[in-house]
N, C-alpha and C. Protein backbone atom coordinates (compact mmCIF):
# COMPACT_ATOMS: atom_id res chain seq x y z
N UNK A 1 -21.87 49.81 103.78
CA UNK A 1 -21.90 50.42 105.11
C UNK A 1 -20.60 50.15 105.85
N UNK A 2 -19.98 48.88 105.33
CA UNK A 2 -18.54 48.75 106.36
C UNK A 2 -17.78 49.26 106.05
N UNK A 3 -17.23 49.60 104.69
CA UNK A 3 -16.39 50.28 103.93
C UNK A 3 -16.11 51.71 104.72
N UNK A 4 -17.86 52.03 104.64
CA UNK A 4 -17.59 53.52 104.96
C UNK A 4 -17.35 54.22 106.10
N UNK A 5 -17.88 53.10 107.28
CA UNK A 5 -17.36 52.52 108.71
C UNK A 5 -15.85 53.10 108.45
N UNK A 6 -15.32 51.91 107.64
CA UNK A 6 -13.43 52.06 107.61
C UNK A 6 -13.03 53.40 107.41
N UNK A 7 -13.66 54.19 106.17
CA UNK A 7 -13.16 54.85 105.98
C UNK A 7 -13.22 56.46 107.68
N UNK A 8 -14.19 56.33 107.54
CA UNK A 8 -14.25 57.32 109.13
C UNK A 8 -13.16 56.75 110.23
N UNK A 9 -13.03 55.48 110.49
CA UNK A 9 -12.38 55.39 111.59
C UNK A 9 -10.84 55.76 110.55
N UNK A 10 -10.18 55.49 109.88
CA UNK A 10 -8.70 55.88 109.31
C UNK A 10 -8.80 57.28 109.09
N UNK A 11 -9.67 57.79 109.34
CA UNK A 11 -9.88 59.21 108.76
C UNK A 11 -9.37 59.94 110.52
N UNK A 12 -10.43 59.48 111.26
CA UNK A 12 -9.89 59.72 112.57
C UNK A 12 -8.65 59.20 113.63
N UNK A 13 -8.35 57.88 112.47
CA UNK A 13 -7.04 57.76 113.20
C UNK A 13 -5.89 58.79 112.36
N UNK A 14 -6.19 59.05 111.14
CA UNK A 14 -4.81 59.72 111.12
C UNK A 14 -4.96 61.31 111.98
N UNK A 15 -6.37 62.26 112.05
CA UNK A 15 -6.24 63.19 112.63
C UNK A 15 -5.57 63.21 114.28
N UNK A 16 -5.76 61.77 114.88
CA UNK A 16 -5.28 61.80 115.88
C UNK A 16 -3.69 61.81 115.92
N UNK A 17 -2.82 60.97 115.20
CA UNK A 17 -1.62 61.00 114.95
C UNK A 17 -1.10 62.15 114.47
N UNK A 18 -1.74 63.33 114.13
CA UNK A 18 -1.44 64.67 113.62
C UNK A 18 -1.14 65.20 115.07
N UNK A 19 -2.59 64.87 115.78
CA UNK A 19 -2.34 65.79 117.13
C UNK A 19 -1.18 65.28 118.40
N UNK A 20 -1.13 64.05 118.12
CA UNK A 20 -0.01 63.34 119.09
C UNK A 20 1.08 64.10 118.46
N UNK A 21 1.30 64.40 117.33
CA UNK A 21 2.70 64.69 116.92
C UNK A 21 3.14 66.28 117.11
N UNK A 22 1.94 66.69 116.85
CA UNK A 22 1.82 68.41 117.25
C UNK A 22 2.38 68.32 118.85
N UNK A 23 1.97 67.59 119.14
CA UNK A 23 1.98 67.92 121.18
C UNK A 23 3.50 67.01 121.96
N UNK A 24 4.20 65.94 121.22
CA UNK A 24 5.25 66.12 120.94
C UNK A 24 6.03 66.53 121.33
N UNK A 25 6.30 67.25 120.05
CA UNK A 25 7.39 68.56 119.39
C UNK A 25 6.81 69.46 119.55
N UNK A 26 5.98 69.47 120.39
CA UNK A 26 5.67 71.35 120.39
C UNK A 26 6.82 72.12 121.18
N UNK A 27 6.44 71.34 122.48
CA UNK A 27 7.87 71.91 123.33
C UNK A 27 9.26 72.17 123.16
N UNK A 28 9.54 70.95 121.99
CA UNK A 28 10.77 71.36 121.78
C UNK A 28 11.06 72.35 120.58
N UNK A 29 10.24 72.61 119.94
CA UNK A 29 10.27 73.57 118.53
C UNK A 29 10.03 74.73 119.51
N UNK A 30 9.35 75.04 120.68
CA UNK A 30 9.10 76.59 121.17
C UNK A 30 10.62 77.12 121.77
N UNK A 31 11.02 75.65 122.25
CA UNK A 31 12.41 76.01 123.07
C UNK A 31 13.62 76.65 121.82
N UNK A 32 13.42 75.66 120.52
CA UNK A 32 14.53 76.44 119.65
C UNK A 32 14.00 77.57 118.84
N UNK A 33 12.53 77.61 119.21
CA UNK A 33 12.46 79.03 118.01
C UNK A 33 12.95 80.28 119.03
N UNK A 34 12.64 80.24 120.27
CA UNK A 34 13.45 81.36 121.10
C UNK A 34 14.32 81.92 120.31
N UNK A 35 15.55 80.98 120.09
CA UNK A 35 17.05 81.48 119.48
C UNK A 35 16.90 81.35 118.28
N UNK A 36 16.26 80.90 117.29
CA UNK A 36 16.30 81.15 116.04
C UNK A 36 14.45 81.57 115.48
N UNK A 37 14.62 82.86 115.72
CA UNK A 37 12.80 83.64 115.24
C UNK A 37 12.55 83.09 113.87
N UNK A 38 13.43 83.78 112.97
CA UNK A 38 13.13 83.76 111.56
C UNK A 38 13.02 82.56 111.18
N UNK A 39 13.62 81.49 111.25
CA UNK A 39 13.92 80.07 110.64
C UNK A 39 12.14 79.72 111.10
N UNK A 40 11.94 80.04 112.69
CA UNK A 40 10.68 79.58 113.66
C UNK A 40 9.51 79.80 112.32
N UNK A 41 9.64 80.99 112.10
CA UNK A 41 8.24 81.58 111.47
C UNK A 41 8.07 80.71 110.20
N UNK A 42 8.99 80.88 109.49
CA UNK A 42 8.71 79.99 108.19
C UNK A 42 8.26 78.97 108.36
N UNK A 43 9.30 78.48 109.48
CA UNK A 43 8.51 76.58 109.89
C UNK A 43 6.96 76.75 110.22
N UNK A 44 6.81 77.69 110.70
CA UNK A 44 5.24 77.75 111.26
C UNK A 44 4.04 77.74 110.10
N UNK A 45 5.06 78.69 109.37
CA UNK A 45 3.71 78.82 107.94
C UNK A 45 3.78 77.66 107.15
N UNK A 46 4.67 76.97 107.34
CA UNK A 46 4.37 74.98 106.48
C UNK A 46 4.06 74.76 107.37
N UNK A 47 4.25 74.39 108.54
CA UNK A 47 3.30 73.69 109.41
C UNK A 47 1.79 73.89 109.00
N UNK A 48 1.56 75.57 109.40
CA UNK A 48 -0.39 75.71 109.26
C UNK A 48 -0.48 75.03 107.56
N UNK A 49 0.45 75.73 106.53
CA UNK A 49 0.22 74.99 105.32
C UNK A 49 -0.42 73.73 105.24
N UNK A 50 0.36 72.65 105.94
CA UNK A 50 0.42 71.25 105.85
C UNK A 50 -1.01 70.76 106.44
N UNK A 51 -0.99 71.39 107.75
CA UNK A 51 -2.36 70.89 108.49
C UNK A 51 -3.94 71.65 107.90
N UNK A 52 -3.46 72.82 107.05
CA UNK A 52 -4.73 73.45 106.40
C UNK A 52 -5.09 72.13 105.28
N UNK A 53 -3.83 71.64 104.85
CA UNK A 53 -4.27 70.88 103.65
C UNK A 53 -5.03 69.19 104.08
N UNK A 54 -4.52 69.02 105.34
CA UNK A 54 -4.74 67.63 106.08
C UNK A 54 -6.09 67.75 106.67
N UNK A 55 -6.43 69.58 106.90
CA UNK A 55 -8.00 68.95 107.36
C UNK A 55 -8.47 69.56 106.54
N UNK A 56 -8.15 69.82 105.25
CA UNK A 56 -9.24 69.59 104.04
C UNK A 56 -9.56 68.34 103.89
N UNK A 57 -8.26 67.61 103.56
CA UNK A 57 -8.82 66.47 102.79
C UNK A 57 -9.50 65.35 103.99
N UNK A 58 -9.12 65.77 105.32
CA UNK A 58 -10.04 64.81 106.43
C UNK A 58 -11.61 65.26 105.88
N UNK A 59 -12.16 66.64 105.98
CA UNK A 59 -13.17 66.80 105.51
C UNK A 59 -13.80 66.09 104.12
N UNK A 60 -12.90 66.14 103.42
CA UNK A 60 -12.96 65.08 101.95
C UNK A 60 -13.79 64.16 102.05
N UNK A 61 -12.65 63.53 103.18
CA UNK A 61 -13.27 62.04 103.28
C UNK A 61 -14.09 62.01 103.79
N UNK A 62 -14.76 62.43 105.01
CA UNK A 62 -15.85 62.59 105.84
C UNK A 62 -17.23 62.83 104.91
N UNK A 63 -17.06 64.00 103.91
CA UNK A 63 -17.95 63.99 103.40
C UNK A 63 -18.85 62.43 102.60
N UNK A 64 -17.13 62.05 102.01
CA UNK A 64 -17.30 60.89 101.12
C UNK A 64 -17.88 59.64 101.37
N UNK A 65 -17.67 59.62 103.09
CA UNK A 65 -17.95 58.54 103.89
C UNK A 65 -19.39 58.60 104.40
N UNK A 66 -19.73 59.65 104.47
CA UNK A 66 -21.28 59.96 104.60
C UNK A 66 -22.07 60.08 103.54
N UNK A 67 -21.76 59.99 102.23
CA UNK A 67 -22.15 60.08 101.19
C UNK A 67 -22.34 58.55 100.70
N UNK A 68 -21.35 58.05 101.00
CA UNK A 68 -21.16 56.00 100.87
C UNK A 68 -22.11 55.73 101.56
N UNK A 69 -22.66 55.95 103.06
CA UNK A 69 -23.43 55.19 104.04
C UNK A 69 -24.99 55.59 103.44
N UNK A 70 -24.96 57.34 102.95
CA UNK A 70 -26.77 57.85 102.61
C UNK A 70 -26.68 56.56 101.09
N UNK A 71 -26.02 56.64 100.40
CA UNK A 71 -26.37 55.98 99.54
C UNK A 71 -27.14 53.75 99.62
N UNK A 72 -26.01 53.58 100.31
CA UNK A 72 -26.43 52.27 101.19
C UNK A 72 -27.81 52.81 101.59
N UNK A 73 -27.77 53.15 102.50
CA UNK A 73 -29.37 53.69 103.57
C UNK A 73 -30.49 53.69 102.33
N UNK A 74 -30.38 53.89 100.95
CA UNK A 74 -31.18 54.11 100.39
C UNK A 74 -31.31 53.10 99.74
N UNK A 75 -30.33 52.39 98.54
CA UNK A 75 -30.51 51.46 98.34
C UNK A 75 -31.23 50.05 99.14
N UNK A 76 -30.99 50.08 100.48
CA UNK A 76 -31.51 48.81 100.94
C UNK A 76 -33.31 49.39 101.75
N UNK A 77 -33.61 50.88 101.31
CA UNK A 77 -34.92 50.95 101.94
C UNK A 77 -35.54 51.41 100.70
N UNK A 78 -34.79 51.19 99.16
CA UNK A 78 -35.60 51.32 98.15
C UNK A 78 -36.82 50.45 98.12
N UNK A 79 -38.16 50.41 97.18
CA UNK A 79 -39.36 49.90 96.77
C UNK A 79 -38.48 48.91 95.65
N UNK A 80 -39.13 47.55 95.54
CA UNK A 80 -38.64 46.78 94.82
C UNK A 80 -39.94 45.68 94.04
N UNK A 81 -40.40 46.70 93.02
CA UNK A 81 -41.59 45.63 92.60
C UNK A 81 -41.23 44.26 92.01
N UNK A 82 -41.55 43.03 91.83
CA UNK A 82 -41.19 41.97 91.17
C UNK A 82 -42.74 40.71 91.03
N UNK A 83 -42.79 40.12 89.93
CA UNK A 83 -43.57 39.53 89.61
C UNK A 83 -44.19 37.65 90.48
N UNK A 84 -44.52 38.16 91.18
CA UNK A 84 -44.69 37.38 92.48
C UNK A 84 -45.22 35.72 91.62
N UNK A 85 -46.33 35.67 90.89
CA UNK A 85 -47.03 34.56 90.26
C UNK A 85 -47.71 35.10 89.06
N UNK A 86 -47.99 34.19 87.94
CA UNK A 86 -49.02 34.17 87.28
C UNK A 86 -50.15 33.10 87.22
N UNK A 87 -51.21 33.07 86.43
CA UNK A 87 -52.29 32.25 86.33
C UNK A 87 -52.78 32.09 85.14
N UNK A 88 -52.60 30.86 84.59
CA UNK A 88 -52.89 30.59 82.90
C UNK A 88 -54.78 29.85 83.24
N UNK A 89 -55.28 30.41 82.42
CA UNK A 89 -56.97 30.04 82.47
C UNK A 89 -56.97 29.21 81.07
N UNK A 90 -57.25 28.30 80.69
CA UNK A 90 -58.22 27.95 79.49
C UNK A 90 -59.41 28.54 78.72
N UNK A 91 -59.15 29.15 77.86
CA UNK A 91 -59.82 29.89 77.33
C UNK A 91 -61.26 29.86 76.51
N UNK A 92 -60.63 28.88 75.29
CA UNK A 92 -62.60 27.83 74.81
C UNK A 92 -61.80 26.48 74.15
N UNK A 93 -61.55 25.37 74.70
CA UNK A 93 -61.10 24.33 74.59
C UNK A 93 -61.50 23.78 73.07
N UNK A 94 -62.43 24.43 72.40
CA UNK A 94 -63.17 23.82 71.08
C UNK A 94 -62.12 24.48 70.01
N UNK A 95 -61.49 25.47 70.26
CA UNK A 95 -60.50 25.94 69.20
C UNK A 95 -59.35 25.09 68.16
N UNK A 96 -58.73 24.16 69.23
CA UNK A 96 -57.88 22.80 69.12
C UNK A 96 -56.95 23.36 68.33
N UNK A 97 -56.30 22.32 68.14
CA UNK A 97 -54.97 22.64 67.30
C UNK A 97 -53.61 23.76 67.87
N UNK A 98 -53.30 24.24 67.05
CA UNK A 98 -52.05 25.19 67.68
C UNK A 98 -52.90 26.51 68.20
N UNK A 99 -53.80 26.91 68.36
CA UNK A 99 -54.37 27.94 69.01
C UNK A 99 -54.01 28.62 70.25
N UNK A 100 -53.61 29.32 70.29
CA UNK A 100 -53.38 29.73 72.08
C UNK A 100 -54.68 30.33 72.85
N UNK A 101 -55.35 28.95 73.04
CA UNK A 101 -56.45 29.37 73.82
C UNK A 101 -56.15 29.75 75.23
N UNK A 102 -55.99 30.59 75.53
CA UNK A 102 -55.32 30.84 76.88
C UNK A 102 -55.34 32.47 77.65
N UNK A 103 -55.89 32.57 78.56
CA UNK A 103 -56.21 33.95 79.24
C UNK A 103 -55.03 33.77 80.50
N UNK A 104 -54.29 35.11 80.91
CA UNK A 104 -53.27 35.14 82.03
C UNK A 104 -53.11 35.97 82.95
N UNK A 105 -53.37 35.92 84.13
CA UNK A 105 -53.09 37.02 85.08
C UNK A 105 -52.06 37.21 85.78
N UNK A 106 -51.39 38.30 85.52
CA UNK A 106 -50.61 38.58 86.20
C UNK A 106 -50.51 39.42 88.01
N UNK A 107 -49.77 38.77 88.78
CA UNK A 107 -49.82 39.12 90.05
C UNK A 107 -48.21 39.33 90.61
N UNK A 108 -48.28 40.84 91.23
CA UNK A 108 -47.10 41.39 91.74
C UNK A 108 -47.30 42.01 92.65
N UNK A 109 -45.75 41.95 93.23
CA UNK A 109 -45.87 42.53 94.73
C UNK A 109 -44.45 43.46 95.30
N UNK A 110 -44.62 44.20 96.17
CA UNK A 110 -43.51 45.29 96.33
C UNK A 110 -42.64 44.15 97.21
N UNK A 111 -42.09 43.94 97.17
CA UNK A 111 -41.10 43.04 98.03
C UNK A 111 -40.14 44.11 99.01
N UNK A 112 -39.81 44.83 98.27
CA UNK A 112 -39.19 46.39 99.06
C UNK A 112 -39.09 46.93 100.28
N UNK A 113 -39.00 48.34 100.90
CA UNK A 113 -39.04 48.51 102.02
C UNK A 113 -40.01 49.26 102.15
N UNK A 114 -39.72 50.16 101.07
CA UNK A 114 -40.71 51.72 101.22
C UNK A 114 -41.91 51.52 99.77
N UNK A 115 -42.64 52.55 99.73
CA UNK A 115 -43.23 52.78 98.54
C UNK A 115 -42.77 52.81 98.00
N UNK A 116 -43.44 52.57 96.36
CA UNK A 116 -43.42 53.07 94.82
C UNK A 116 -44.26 53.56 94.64
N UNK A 117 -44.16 54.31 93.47
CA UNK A 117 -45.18 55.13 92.94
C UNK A 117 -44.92 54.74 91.50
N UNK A 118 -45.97 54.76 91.15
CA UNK A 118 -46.38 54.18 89.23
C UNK A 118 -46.02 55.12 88.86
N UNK A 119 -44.99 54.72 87.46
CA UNK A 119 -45.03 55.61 86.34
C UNK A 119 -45.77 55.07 84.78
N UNK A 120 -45.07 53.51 84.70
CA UNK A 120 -45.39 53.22 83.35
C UNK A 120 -45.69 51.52 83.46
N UNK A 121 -46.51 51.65 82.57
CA UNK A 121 -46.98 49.45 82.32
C UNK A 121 -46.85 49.30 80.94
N UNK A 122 -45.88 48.33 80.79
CA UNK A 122 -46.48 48.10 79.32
C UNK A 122 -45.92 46.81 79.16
N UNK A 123 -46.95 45.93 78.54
CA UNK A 123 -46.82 44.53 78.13
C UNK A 123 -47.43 43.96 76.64
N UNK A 124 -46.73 43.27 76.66
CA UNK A 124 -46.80 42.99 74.97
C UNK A 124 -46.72 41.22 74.89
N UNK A 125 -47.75 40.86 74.41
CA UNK A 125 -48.17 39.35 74.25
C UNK A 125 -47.40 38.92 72.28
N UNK A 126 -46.25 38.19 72.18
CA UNK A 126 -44.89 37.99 70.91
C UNK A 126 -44.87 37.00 70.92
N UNK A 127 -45.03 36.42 69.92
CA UNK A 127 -45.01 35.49 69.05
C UNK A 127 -43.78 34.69 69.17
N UNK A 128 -43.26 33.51 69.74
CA UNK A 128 -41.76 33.81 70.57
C UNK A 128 -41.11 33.05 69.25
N UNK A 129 -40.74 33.37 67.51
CA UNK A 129 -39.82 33.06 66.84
C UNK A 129 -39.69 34.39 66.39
N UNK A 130 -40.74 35.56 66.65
CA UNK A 130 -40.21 37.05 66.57
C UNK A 130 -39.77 37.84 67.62
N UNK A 131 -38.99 36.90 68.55
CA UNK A 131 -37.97 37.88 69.71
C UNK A 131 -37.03 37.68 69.40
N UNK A 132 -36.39 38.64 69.80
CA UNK A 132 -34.44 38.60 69.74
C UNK A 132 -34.31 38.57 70.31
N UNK A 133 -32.67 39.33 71.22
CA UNK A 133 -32.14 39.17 72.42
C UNK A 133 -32.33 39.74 73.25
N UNK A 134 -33.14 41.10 72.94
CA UNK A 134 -33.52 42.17 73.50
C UNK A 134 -34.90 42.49 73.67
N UNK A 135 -35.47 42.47 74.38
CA UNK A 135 -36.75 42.93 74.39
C UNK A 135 -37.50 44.30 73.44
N UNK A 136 -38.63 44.54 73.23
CA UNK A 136 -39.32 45.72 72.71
C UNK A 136 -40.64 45.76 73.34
N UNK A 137 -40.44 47.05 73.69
CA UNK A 137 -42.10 47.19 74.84
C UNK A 137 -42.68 48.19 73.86
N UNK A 138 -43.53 47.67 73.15
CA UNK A 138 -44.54 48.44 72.42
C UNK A 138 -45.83 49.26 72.90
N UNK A 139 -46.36 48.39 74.20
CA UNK A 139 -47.37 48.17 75.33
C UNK A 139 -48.59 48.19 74.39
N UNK A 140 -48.58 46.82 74.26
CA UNK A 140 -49.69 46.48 73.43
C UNK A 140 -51.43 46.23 73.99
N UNK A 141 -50.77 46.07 75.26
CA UNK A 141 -51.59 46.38 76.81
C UNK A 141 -51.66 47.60 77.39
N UNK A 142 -51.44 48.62 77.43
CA UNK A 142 -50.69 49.40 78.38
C UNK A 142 -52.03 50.28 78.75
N UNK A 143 -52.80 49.69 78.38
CA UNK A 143 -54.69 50.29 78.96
C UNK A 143 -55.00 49.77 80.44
N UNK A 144 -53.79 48.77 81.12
CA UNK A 144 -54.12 47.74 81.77
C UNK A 144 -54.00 48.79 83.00
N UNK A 145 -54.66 48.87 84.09
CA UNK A 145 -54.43 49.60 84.88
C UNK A 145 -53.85 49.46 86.56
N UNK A 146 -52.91 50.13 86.49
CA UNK A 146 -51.92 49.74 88.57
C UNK A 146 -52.10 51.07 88.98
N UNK A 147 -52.07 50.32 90.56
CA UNK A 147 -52.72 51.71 91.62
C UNK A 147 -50.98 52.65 91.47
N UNK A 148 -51.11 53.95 91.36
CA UNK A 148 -50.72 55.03 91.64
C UNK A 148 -49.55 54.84 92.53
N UNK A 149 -49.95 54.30 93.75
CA UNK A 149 -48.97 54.39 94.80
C UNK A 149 -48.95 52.65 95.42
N UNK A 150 -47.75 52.21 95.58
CA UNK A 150 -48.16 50.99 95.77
C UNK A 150 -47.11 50.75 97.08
N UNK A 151 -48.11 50.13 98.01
CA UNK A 151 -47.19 50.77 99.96
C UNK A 151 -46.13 49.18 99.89
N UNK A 152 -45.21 49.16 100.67
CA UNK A 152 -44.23 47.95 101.03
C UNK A 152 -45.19 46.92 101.56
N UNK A 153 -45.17 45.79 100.56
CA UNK A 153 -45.69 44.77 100.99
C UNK A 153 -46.90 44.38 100.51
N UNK A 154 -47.67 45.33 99.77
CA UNK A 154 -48.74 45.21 98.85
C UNK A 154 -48.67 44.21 97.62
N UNK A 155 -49.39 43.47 97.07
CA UNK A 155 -49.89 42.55 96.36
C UNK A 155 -50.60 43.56 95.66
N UNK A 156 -50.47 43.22 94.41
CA UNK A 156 -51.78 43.97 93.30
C UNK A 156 -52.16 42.94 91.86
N UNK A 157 -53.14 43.65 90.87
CA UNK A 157 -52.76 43.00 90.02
C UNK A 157 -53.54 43.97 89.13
N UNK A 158 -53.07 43.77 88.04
CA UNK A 158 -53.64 45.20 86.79
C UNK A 158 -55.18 44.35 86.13
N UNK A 159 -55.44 45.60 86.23
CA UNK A 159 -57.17 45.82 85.53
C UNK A 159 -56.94 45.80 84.46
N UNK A 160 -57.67 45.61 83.63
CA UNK A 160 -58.55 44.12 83.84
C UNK A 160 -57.45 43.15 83.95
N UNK A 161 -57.92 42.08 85.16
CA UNK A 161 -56.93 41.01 85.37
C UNK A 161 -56.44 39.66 84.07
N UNK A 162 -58.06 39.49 83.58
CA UNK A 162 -57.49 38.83 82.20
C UNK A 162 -56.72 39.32 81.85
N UNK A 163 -56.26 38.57 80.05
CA UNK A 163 -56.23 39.18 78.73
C UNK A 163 -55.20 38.39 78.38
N UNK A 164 -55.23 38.02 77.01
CA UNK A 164 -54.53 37.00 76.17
C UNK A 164 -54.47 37.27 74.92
N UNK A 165 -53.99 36.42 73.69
CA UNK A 165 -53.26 36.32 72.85
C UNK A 165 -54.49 36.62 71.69
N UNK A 166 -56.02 36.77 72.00
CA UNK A 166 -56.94 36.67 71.36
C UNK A 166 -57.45 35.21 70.37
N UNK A 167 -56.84 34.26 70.13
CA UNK A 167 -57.54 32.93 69.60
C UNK A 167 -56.33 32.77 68.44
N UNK A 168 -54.79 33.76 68.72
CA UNK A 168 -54.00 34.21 67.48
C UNK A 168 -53.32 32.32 67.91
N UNK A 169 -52.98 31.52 66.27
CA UNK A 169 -52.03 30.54 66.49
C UNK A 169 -50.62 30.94 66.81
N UNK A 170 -50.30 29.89 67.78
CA UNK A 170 -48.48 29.84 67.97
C UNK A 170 -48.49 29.79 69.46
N UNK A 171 -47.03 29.84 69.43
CA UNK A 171 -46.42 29.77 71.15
C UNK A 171 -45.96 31.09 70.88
N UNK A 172 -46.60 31.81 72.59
CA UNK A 172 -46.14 33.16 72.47
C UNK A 172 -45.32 33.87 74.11
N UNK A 173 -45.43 34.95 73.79
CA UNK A 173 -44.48 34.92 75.17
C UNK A 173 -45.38 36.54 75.48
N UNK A 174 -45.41 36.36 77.07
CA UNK A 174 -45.75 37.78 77.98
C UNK A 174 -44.48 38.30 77.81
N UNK A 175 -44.48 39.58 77.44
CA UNK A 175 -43.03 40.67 77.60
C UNK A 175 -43.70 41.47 78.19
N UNK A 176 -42.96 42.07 79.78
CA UNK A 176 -43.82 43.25 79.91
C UNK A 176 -42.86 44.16 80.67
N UNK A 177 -42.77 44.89 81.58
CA UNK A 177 -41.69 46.15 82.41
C UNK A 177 -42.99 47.24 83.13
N UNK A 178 -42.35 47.04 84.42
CA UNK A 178 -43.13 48.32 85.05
C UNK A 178 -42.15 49.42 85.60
N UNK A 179 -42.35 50.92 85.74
CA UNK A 179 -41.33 51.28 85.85
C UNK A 179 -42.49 52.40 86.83
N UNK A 180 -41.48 52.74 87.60
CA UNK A 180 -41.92 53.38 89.22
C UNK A 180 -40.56 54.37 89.65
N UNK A 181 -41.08 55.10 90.73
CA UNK A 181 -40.06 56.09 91.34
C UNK A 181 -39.95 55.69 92.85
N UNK A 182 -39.29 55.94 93.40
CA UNK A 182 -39.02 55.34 95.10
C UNK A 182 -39.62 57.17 95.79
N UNK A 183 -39.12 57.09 96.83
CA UNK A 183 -39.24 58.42 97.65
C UNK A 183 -38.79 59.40 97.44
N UNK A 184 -37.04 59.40 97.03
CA UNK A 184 -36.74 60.35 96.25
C UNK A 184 -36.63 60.48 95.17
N UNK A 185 -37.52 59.82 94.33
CA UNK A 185 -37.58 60.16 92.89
C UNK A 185 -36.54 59.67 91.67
N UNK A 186 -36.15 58.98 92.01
CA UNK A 186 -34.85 57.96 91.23
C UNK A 186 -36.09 56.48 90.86
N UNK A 187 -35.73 56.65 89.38
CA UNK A 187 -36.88 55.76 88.72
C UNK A 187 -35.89 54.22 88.43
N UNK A 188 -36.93 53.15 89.05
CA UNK A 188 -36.28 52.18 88.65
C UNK A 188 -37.46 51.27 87.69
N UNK A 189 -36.76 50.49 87.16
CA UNK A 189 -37.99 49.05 86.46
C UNK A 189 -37.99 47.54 86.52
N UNK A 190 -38.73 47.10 86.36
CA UNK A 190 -38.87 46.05 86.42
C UNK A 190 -39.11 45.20 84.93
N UNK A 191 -38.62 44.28 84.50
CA UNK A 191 -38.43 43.59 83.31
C UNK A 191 -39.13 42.09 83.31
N UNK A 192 -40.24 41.44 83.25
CA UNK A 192 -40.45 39.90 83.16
C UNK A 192 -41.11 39.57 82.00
N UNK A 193 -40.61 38.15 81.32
CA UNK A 193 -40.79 37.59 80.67
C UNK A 193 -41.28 36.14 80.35
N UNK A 194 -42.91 35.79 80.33
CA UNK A 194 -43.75 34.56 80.37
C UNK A 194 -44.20 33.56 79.28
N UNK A 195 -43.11 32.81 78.97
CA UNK A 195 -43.90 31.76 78.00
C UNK A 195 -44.97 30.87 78.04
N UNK A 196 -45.80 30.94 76.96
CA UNK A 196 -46.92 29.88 77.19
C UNK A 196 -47.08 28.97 75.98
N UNK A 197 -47.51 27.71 76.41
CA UNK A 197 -47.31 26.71 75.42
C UNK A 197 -48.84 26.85 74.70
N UNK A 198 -48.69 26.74 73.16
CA UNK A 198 -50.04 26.90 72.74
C UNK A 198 -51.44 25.66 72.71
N UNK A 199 -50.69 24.79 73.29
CA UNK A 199 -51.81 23.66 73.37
C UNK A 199 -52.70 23.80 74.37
N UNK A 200 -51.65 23.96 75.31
CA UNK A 200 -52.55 24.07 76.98
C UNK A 200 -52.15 25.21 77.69
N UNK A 201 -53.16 25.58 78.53
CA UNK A 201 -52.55 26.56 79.98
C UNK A 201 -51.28 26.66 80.88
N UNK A 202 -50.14 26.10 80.06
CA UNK A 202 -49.14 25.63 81.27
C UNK A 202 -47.81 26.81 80.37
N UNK A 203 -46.88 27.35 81.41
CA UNK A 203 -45.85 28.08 80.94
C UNK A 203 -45.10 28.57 81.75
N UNK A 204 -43.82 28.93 81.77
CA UNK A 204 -43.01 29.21 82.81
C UNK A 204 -41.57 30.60 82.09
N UNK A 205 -40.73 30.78 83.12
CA UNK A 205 -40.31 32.19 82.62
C UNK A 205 -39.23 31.98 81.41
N UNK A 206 -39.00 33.03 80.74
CA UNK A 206 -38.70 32.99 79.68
C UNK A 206 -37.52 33.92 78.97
N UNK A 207 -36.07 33.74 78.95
CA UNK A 207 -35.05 34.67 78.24
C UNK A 207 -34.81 34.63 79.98
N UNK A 208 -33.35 35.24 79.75
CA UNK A 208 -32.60 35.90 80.74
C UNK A 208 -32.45 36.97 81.34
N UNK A 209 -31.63 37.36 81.83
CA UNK A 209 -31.43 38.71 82.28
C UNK A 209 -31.72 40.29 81.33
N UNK A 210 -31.61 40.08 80.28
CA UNK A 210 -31.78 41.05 79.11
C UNK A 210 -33.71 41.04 79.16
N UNK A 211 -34.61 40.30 79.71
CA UNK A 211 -36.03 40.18 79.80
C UNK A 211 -36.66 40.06 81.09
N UNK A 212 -35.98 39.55 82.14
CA UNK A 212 -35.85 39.70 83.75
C UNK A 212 -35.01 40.64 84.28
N UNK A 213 -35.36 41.76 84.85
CA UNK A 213 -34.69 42.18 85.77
C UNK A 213 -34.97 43.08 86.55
N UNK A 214 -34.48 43.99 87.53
CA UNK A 214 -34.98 44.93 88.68
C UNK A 214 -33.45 45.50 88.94
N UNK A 215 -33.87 47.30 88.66
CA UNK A 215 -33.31 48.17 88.31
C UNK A 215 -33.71 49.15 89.54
């Protein structure tokens, strides 16, 4: 927004220094074109030349500078979903051993300005010595169900709120991404990634930026 501030005010300071300079020399260019017509006229047609081309490109910028500020304006009143908390349950404690007895709910919230609107869920419960660096959303979940339209400031959490690893052994990891449209229709997503330890209910986030993020 300041940038584009700058750019309007230099935009209007140089049109002003056009017109100080026009007003000037006007007087004295009318006094010598008297005695010299022909030389007058030519000068006149670079003159309009020069200033046809100076308030093009003022328009240029004007446009450009209003184009910098709508874009700001939007970015900071975009919808911004992000994964607020989860909740690890104990699942049937008699399983023992490396089991991932463990059920998880996930809970998110628009942190944003404006709405989102749902497009896609998909989460995938991985085995975490078969991830790479990159994620893969298979949506091994993706039955799980989010409201349609979700207003600034809303809390939700997908239907059914359980669901876990099924009684499978190992340490595994939540991979999941939600992906939504704002007001005007420019789709962004969301990326989080939840490890859980297979002994007990306890786990925290997992991989970097390539598995976290908001787009």
């Amino acid at each position: 927004m300041v940038k584009a501030k700058t750019y309007v005010w230099v935009t209007c300071g140089a049109a002003l220094i056009l017109i100080t300079a026009g007003y000037l020399y006007g007087t004295a260019f009318c006094d010598w074109a008297v005695f010299h017509p022909s030389s007058a006229q030519a000068i006149s047609a670079i003159v309009v030349a020069i200033f046809t081309v100076a308030l093009t490109l003022t328009s240029v910028l004007q446009w450009w500078a209003a184009r910098r500020s709508s874009d700001v304006l939007l970015a900071l009143e975009r919808p911004l979903i992000a994964l607020r908390m989860f909740e690890l349950e104990g699942r049937n404690s008699e399983l023992g051993g490396d089991t991932a007895n463990w059920f998880i709910t996930l809970r998110f919230k628009n942190v944003g300005k404006s709405a989102a609107f749902f497009e896609d869920f998909s989460v995938n419960i991985v085995e975490k010595n078969s991830l790479g660096k990159k994620p893969v959303y298979t949506g091994e979940f993706s039955k799980l169900g989010l409201p349609f339209v979700i207003e600034a400031g809303q809390e939700f959490t997908p239907t059914p709120e359980k669901f876990g690893p099924g009684g499978r052994k190992g340490t595994f990891v939540v991979v999941g991404r939600i992906t939504y449209k704002d007001v005007a229709g420019v789709s962004h997503k969301t990326g989080f990634a939840v490890e859980v330890a297979s002994y007990m209910p306890a786990g925290g986030p997992y991989g970097g930026s390539e598995y976290n993020y908001h787009t």
